[in-house]
C-alpha atoms as a PDB file:
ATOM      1  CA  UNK A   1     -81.489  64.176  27.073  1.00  0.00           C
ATOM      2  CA  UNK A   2     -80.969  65.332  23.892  1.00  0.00           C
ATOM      3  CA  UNK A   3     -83.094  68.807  23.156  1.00  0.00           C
ATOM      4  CA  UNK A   4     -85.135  68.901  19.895  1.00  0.00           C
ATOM      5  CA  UNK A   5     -84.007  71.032  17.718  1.00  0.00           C
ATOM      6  CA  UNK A   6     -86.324  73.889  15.900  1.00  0.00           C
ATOM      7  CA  UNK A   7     -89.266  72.199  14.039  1.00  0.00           C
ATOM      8  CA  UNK A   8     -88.114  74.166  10.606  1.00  0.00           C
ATOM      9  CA  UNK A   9     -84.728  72.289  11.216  1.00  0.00           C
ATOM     10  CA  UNK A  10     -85.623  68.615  11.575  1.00  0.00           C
ATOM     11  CA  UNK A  11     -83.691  65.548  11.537  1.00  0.00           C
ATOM     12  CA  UNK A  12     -83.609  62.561  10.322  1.00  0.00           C
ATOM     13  CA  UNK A  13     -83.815  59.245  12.896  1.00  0.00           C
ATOM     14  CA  UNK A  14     -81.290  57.007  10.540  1.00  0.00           C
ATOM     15  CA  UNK A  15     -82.439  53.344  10.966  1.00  0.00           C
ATOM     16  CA  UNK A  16     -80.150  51.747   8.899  1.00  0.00           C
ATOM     17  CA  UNK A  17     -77.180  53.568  10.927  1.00  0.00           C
ATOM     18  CA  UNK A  18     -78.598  52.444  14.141  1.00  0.00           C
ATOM     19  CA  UNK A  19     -79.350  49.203  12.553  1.00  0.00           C
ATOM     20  CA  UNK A  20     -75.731  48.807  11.641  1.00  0.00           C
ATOM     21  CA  UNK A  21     -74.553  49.818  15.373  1.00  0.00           C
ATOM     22  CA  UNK A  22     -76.753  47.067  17.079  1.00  0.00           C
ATOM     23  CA  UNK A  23     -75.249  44.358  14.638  1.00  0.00           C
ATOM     24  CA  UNK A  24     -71.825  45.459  14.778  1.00  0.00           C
ATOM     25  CA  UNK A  25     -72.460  44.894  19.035  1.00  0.00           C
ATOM     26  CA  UNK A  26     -74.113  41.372  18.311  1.00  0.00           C
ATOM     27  CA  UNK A  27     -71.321  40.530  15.923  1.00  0.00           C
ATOM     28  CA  UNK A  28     -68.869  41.409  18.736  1.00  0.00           C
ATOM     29  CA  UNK A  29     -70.517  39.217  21.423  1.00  0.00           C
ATOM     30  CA  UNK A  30     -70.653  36.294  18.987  1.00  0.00           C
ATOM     31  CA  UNK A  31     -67.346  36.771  18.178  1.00  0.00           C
ATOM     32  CA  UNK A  32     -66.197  36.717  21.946  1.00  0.00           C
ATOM     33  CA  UNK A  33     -68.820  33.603  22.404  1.00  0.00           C
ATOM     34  CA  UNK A  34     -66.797  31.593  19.716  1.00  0.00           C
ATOM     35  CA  UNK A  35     -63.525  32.202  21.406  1.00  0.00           C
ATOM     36  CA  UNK A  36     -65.108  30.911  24.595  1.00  0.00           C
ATOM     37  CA  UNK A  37     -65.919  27.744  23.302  1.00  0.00           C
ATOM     38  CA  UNK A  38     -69.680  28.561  23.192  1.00  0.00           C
ATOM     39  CA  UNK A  39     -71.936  27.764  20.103  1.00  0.00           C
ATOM     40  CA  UNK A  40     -72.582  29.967  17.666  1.00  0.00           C
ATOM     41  CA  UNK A  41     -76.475  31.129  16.862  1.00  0.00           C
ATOM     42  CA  UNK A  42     -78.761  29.877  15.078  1.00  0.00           C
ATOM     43  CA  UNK A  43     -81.708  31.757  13.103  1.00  0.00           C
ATOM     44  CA  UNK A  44     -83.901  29.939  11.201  1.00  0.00           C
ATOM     45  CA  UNK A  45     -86.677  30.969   8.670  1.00  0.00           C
ATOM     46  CA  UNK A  46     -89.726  29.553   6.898  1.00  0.00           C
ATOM     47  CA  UNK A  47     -90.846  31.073   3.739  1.00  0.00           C
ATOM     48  CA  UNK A  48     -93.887  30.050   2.164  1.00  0.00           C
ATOM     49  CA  UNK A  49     -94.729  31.082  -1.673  1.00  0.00           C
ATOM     50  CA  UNK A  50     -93.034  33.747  -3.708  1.00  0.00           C
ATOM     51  CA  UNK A  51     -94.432  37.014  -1.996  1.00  0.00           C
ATOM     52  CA  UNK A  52     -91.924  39.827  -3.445  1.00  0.00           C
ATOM     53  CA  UNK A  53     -91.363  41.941  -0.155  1.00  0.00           C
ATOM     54  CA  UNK A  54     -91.284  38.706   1.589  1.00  0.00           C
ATOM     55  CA  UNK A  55     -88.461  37.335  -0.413  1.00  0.00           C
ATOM     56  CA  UNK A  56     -86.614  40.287   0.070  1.00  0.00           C
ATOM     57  CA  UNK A  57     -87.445  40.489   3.878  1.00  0.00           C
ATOM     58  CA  UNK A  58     -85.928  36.836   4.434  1.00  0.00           C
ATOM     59  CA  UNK A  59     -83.266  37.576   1.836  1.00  0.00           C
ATOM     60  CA  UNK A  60     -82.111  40.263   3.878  1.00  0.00           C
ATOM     61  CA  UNK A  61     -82.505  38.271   7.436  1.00  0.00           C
ATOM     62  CA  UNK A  62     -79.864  35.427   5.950  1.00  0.00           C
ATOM     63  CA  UNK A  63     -77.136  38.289   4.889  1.00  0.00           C
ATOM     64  CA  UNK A  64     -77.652  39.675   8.215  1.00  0.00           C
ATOM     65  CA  UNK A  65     -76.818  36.362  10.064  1.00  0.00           C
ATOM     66  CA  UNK A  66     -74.184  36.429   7.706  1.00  0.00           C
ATOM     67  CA  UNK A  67     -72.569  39.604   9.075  1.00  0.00           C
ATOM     68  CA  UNK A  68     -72.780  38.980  12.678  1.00  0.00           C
ATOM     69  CA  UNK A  69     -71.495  35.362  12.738  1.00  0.00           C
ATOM     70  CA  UNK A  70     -74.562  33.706  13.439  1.00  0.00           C
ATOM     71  CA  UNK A  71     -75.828  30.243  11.773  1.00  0.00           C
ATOM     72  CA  UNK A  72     -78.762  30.187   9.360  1.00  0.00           C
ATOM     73  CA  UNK A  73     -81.073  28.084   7.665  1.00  0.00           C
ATOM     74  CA  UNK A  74     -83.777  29.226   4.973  1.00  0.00           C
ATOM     75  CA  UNK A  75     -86.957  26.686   4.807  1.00  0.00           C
ATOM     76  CA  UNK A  76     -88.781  27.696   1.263  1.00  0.00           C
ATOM     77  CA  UNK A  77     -91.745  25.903  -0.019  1.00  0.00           C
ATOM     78  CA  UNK A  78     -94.822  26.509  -2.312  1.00  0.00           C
ATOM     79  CA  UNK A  79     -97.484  28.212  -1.242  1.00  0.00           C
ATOM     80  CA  UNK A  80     -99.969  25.205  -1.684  1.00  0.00           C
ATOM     81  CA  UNK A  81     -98.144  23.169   1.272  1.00  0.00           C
ATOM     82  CA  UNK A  82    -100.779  22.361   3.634  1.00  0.00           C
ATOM     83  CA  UNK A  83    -101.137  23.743   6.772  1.00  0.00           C
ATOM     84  CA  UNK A  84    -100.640  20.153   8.138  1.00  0.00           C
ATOM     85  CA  UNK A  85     -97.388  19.771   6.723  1.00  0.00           C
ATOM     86  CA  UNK A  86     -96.053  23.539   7.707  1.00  0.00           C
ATOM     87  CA  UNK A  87     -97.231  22.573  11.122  1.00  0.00           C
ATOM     88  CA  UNK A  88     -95.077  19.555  11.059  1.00  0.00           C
ATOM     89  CA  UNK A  89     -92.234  21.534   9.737  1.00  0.00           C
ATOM     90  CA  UNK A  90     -92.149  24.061  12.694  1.00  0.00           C
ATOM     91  CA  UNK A  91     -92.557  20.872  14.965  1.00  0.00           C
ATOM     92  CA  UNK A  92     -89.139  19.719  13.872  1.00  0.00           C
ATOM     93  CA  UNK A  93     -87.606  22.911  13.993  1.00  0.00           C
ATOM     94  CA  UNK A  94     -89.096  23.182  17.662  1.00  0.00           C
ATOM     95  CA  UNK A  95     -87.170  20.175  18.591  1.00  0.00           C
ATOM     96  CA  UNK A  96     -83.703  20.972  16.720  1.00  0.00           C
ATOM     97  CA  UNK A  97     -81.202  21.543  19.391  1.00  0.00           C
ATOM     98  CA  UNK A  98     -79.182  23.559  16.605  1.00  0.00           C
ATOM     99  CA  UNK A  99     -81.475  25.987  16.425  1.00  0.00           C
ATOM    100  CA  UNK A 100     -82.146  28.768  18.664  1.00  0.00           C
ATOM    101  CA  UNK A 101     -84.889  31.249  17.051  1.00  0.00           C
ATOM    102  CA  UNK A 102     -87.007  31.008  14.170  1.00  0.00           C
ATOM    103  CA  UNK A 103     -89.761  32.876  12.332  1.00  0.00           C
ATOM    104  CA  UNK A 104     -92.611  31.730   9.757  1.00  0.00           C
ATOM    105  CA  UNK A 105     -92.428  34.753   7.159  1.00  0.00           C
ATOM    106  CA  UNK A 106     -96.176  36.314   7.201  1.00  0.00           C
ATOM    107  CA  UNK A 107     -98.334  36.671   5.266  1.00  0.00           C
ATOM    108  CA  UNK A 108     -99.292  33.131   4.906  1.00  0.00           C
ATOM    109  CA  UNK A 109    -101.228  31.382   2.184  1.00  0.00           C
ATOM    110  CA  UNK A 110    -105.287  32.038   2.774  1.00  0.00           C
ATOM    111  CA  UNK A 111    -106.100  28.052   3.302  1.00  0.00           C
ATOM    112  CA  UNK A 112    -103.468  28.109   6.755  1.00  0.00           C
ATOM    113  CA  UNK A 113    -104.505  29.991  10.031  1.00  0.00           C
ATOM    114  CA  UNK A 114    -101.439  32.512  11.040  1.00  0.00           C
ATOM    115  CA  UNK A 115    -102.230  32.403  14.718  1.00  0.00           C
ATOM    116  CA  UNK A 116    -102.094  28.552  14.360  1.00  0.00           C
ATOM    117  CA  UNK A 117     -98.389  28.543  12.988  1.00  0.00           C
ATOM    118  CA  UNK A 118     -97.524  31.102  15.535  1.00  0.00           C
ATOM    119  CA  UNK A 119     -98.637  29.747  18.627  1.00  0.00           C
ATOM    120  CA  UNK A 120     -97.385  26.245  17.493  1.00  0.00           C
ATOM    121  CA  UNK A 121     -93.789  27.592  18.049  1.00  0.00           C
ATOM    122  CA  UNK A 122     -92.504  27.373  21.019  1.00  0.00           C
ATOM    123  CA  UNK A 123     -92.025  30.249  23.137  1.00  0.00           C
ATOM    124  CA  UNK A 124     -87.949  30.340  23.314  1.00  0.00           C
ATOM    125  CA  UNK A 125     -87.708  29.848  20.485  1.00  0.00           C
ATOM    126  CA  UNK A 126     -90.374  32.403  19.444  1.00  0.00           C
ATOM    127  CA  UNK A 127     -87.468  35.583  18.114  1.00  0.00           C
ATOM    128  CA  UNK A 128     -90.534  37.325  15.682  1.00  0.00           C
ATOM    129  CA  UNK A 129     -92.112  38.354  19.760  1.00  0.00           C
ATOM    130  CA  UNK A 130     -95.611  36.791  18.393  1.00  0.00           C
ATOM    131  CA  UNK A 131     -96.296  34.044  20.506  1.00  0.00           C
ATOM    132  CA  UNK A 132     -99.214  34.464  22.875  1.00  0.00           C
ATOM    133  CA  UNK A 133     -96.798  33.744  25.859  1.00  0.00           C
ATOM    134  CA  UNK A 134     -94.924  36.252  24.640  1.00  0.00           C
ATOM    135  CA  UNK A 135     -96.856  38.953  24.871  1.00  0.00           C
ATOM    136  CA  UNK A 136     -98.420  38.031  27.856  1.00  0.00           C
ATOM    137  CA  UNK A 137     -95.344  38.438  29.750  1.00  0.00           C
ATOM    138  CA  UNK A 138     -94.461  41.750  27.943  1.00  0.00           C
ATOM    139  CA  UNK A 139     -98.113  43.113  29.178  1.00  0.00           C
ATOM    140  CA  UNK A 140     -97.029  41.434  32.673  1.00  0.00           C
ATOM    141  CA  UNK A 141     -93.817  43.411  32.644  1.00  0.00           C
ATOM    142  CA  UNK A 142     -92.022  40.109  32.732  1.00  0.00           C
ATOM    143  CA  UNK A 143     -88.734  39.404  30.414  1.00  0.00           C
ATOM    144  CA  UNK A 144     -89.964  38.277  26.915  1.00  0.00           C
ATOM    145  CA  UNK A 145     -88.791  37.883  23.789  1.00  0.00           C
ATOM    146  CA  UNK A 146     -90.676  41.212  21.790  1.00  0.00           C
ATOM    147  CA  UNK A 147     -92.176  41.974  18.747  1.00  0.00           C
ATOM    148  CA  UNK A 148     -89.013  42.887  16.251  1.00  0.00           C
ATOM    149  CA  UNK A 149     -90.983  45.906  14.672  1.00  0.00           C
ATOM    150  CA  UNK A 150     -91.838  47.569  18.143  1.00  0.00           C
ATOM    151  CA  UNK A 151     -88.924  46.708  20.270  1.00  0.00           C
ATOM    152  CA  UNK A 152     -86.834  48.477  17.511  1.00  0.00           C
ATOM    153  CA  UNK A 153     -89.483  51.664  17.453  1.00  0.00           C
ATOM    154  CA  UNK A 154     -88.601  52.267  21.267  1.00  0.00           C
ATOM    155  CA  UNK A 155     -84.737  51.367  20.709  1.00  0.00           C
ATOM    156  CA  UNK A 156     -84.149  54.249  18.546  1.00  0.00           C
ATOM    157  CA  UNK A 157     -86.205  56.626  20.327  1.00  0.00           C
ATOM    158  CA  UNK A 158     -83.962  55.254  23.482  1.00  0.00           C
ATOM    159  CA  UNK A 159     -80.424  55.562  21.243  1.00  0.00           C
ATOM    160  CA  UNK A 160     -80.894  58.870  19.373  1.00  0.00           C
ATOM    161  CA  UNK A 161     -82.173  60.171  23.450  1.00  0.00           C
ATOM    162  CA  UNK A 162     -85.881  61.347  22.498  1.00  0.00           C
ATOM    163  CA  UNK A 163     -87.617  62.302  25.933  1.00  0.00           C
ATOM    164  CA  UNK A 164     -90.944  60.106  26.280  1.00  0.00           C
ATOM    165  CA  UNK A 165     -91.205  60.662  29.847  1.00  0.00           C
ATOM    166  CA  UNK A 166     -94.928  62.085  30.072  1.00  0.00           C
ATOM    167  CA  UNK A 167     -95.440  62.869  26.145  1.00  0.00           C
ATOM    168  CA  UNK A 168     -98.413  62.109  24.553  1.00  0.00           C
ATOM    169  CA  UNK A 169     -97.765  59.414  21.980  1.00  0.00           C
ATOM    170  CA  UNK A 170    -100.530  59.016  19.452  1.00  0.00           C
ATOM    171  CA  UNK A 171    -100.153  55.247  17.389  1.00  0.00           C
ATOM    172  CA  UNK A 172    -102.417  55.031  14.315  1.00  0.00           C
ATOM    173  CA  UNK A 173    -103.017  51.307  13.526  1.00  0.00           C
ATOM    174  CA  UNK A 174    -103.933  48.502  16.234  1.00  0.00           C
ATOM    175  CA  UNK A 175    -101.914  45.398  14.502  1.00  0.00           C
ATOM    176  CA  UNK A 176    -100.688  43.013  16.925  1.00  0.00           C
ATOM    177  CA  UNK A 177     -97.382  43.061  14.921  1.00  0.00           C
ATOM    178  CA  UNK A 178     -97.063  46.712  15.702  1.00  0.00           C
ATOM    179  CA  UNK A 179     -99.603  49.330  16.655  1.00  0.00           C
ATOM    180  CA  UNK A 180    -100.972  47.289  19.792  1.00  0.00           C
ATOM    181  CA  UNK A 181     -97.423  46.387  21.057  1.00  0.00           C
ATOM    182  CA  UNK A 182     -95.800  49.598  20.783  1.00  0.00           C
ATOM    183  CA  UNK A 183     -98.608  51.540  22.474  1.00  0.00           C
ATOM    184  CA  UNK A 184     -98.423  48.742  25.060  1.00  0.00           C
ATOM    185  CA  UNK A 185     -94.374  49.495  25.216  1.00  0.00           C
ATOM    186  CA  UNK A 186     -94.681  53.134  25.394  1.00  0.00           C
ATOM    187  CA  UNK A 187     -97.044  53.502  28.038  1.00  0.00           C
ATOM    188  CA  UNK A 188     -94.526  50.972  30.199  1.00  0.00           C
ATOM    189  CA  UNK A 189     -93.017  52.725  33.413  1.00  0.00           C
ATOM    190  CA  UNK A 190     -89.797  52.092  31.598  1.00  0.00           C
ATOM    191  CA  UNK A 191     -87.125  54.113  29.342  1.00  0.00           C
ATOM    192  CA  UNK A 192     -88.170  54.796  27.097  1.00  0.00           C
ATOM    193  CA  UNK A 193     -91.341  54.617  28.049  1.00  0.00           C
ATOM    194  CA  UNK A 194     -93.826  56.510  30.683  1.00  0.00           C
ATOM    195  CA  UNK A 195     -95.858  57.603  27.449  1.00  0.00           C
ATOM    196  CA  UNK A 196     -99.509  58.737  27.681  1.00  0.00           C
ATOM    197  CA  UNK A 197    -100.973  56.682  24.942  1.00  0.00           C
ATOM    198  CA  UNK A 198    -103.471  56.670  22.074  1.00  0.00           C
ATOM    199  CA  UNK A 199    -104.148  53.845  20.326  1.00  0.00           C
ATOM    200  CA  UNK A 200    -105.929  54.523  17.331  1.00  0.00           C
ATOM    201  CA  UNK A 201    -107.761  52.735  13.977  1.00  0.00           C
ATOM    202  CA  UNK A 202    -110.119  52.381  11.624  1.00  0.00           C
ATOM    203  CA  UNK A 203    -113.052  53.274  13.546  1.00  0.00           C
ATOM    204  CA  UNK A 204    -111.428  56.557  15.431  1.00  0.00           C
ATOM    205  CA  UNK A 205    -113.432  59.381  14.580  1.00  0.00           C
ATOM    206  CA  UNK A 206    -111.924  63.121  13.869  1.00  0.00           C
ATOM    207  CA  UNK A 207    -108.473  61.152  14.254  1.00  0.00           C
ATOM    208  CA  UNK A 208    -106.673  64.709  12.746  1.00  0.00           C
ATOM    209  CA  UNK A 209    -108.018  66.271  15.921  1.00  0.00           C
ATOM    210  CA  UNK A 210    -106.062  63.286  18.203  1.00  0.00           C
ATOM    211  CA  UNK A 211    -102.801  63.478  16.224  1.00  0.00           C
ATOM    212  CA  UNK A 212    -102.868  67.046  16.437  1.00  0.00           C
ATOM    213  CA  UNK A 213    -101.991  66.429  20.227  1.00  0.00           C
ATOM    214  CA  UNK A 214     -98.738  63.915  19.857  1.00  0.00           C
ATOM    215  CA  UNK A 215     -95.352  65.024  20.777  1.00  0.00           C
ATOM    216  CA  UNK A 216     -94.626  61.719  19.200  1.00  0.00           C
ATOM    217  CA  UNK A 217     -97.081  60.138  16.304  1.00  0.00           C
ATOM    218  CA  UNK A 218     -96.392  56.784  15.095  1.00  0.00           C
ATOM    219  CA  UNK A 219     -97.743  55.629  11.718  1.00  0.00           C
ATOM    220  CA  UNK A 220     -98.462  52.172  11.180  1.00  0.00           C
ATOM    221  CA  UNK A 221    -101.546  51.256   9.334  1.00  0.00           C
ATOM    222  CA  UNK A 222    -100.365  50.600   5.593  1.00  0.00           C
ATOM    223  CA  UNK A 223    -101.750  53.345   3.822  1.00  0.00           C
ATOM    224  CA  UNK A 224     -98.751  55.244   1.875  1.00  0.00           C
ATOM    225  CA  UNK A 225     -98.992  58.897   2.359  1.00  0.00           C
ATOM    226  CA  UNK A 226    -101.852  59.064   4.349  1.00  0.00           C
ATOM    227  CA  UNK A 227    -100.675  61.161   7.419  1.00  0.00           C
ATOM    228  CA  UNK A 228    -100.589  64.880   5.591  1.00  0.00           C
ATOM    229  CA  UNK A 229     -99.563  68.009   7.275  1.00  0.00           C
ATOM    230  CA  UNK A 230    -102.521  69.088   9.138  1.00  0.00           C
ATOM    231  CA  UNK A 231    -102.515  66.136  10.764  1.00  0.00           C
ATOM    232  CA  UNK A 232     -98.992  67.065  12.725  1.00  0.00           C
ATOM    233  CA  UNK A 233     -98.295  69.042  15.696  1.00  0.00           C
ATOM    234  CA  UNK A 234     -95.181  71.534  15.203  1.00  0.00           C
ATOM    235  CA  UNK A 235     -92.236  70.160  16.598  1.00  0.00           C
ATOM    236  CA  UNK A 236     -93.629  65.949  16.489  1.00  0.00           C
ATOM    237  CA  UNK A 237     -91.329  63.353  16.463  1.00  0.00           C
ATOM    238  CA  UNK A 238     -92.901  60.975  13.992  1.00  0.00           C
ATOM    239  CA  UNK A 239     -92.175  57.353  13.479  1.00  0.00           C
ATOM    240  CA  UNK A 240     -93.303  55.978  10.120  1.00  0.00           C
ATOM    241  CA  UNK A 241     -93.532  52.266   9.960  1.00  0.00           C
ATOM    242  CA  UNK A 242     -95.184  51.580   6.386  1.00  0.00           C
ATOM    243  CA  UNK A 243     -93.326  50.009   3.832  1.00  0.00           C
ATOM    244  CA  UNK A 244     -96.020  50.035   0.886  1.00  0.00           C
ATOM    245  CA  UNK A 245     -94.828  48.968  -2.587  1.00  0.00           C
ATOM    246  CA  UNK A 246     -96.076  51.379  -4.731  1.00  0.00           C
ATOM    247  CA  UNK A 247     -95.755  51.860  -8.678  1.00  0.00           C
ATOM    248  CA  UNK A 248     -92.569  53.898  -9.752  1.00  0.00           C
ATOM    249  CA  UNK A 249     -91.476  54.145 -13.268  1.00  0.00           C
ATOM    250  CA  UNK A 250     -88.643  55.696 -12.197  1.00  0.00           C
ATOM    251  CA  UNK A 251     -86.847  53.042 -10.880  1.00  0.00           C
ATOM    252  CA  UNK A 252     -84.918  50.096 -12.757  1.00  0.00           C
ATOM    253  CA  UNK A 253     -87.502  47.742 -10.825  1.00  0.00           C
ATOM    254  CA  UNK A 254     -90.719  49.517 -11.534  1.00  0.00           C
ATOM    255  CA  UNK A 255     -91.463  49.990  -8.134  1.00  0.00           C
ATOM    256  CA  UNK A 256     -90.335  52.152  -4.591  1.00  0.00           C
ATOM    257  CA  UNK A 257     -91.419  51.923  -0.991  1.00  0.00           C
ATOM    258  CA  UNK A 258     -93.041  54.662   0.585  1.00  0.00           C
ATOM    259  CA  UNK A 259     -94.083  55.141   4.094  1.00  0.00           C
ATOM    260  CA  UNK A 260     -97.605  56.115   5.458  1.00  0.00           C
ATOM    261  CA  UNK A 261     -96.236  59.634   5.911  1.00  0.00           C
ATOM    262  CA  UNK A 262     -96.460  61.797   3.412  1.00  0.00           C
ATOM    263  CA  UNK A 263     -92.828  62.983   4.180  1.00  0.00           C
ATOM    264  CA  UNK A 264     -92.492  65.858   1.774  1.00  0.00           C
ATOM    265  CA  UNK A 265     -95.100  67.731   3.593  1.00  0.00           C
ATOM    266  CA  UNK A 266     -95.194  66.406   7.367  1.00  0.00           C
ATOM    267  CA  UNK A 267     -91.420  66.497   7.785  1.00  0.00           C
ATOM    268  CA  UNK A 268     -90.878  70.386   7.197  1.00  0.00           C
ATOM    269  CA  UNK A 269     -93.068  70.195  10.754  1.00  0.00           C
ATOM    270  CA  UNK A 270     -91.317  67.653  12.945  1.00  0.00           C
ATOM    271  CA  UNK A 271     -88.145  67.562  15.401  1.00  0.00           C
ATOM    272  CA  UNK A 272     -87.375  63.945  14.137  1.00  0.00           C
ATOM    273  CA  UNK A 273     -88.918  61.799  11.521  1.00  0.00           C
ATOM    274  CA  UNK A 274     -87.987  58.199  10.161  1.00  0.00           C
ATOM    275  CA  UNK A 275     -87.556  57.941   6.615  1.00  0.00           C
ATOM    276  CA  UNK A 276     -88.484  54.996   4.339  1.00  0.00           C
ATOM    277  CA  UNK A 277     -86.756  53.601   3.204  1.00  0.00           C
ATOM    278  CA  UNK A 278     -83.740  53.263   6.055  1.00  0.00           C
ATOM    279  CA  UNK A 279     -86.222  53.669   8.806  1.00  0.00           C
ATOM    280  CA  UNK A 280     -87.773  51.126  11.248  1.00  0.00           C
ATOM    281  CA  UNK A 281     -87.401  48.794   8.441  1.00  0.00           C
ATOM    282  CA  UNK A 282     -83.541  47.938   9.289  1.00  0.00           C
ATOM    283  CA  UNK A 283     -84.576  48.023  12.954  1.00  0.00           C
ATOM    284  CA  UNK A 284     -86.714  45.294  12.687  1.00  0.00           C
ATOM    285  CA  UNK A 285     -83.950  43.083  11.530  1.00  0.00           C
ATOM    286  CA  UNK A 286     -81.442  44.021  13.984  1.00  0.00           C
ATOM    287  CA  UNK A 287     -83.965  43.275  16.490  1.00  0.00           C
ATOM    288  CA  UNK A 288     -84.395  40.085  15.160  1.00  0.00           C
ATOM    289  CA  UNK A 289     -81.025  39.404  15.855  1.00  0.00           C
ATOM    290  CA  UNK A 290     -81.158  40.601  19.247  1.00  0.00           C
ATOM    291  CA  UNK A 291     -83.712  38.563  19.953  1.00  0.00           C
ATOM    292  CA  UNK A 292     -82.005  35.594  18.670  1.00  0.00           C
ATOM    293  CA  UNK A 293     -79.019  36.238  20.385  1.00  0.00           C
ATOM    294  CA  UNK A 294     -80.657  36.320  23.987  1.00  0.00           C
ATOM    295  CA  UNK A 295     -82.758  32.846  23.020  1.00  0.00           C
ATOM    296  CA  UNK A 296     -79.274  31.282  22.348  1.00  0.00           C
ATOM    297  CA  UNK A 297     -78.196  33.040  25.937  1.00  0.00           C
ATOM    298  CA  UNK A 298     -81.517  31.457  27.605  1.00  0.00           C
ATOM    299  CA  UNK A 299     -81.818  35.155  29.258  1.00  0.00           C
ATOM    300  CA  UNK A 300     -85.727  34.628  28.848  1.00  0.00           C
ATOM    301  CA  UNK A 301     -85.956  31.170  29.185  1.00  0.00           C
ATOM    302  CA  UNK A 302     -83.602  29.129  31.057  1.00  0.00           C
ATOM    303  CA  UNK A 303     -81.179  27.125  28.346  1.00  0.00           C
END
């Protein structure tokens, strides 16, 4: 295992590095999958309205395809398609043999139910990890497709060797697109993994006091800069999953991301932090990938 290094000295976890690793291994695998005769994958993606970090999300999902061989299609409509019609367009993508995986680009449109879409897809074919069935079998320790955002979390703390084994992990956000499933991941008798967990949210009271105890604190409640430096224990690795678009004049397009760290202060104090941009946000993609690659394999469900 890798030793952390003095808190004064921290590094940097580099997603978009590790991100580029994991595709450059799925782009190998396709490419040996082609020369076998064996079809090439096939990610698929609805995107409903114009939502700017949405468009650039999806945007971003087709180039990867793009670089690791796989197929791709891009679904786009308006945001006032009805929820009847969206339902009837993940029906037909449910029963295209051509495709393997496919996601439904959240946030949705206020007039169509989210956990309707998702649970309409079918389970192998389900690479976003959201599906009921899904998860269910992740809690059940069964193989399962997982949540892109989480499974990524635990696959860097797994590739840059960050011991877990018996660490207090404190998460701060209870989504079921990340804080639930990574708190449900780290506390797996896996590795990584073997965490002792806190899950924590809105309603935790004297939370400083609780992240003052994590030898590994991830951030993922959508706040931008709202974990300071008192809230961090000397020596933390901290994981920073917000990707808040916040007002920059600075920049040629008016705006920047920024995390839910305040970085300039917290990361003097840690062993390893994530950055954002270049964080878990590349991660999630690559996982993505991942994920669609073992649907077209049928190494969850049977093919």
């Amino acid at each position: 295992m890798t030793t952390a290094p003095d808190a004064t000295t921290y590094r940097l976890i580099d997603g978009k590095q590790t991100a580029e690793n994991i595709k450059q291994e799925i782009a190998a695998e396709v490419a040996a999958r082609k020369a076998a005769g064996q079809k090439q994958p096939h990610l698929a993606a609805i995107l409903v309205g114009h939502d700017g970090g949405s468009e650039t999300y999806v945007r971003n999902k087709v180039l990867a395809c793009e670089a690791v061989g796989f197929g791709s299609t891009l679904l786009r409509f308006e945001d006032d398609i009805t929820e009847a019609e969206l339902l009837r367009q993940v029906d037909a993508l449910n029963n295209d043999p051509e495709i393997d995986g496919f996601i439904v680009q959240l946030p949705l449109p206020k007039h169509i139910d989210p956990n309707k879409v998702i649970e309409a897809i079918r389970p192998e074919k389900d690479v976003d990890g959201f599906h009921p069935m899904n998860i269910g079998r992740m809690v059940a320790g069964l193989p399962a497709l997982l949540p892109a955002t989480p499974s990524g979390i635990v696959e860097l703390l797994r590739r840059y060797e960050l011991p877990t084994d018996g660490k207090h992990c404190v998460v701060i956000g209870r989504s079921n697109i990340v804080g639930t499933p990574v708190s449900i991941l780290l506390a797996k008798n896996l590795e990584p993994g073997n965490c002792t967990v806190t899950l924590c949210h809105s309603r935790t009271q004297d939370l400083g006091s609780i992240t003052r105890t994590a030898d590994i604190l991830v951030a993922a409640l959508g706040r931008p800069g709202f974990v300071t430096a008192d809230m961090v224990k000397p020596g933390a690795v901290v994981i920073d999953v917000g990707t808040t678009r916040v007002e920059d004049a600075s920049k040629k397009s008016g705006w920047a991301l920024r995390g839910d760290v305040d970085f300039a202060g917290v990361a003097p104090l840690c062993s390893y932090i994530t950055p954002v941009p270049g964080g878990v946000g590349p991660m999630t993609i690559a996982m993505l990938l991942l994920n669609t690659l073992r649907a077209a394999k049928g190494e969850v469900y049977p093919r």
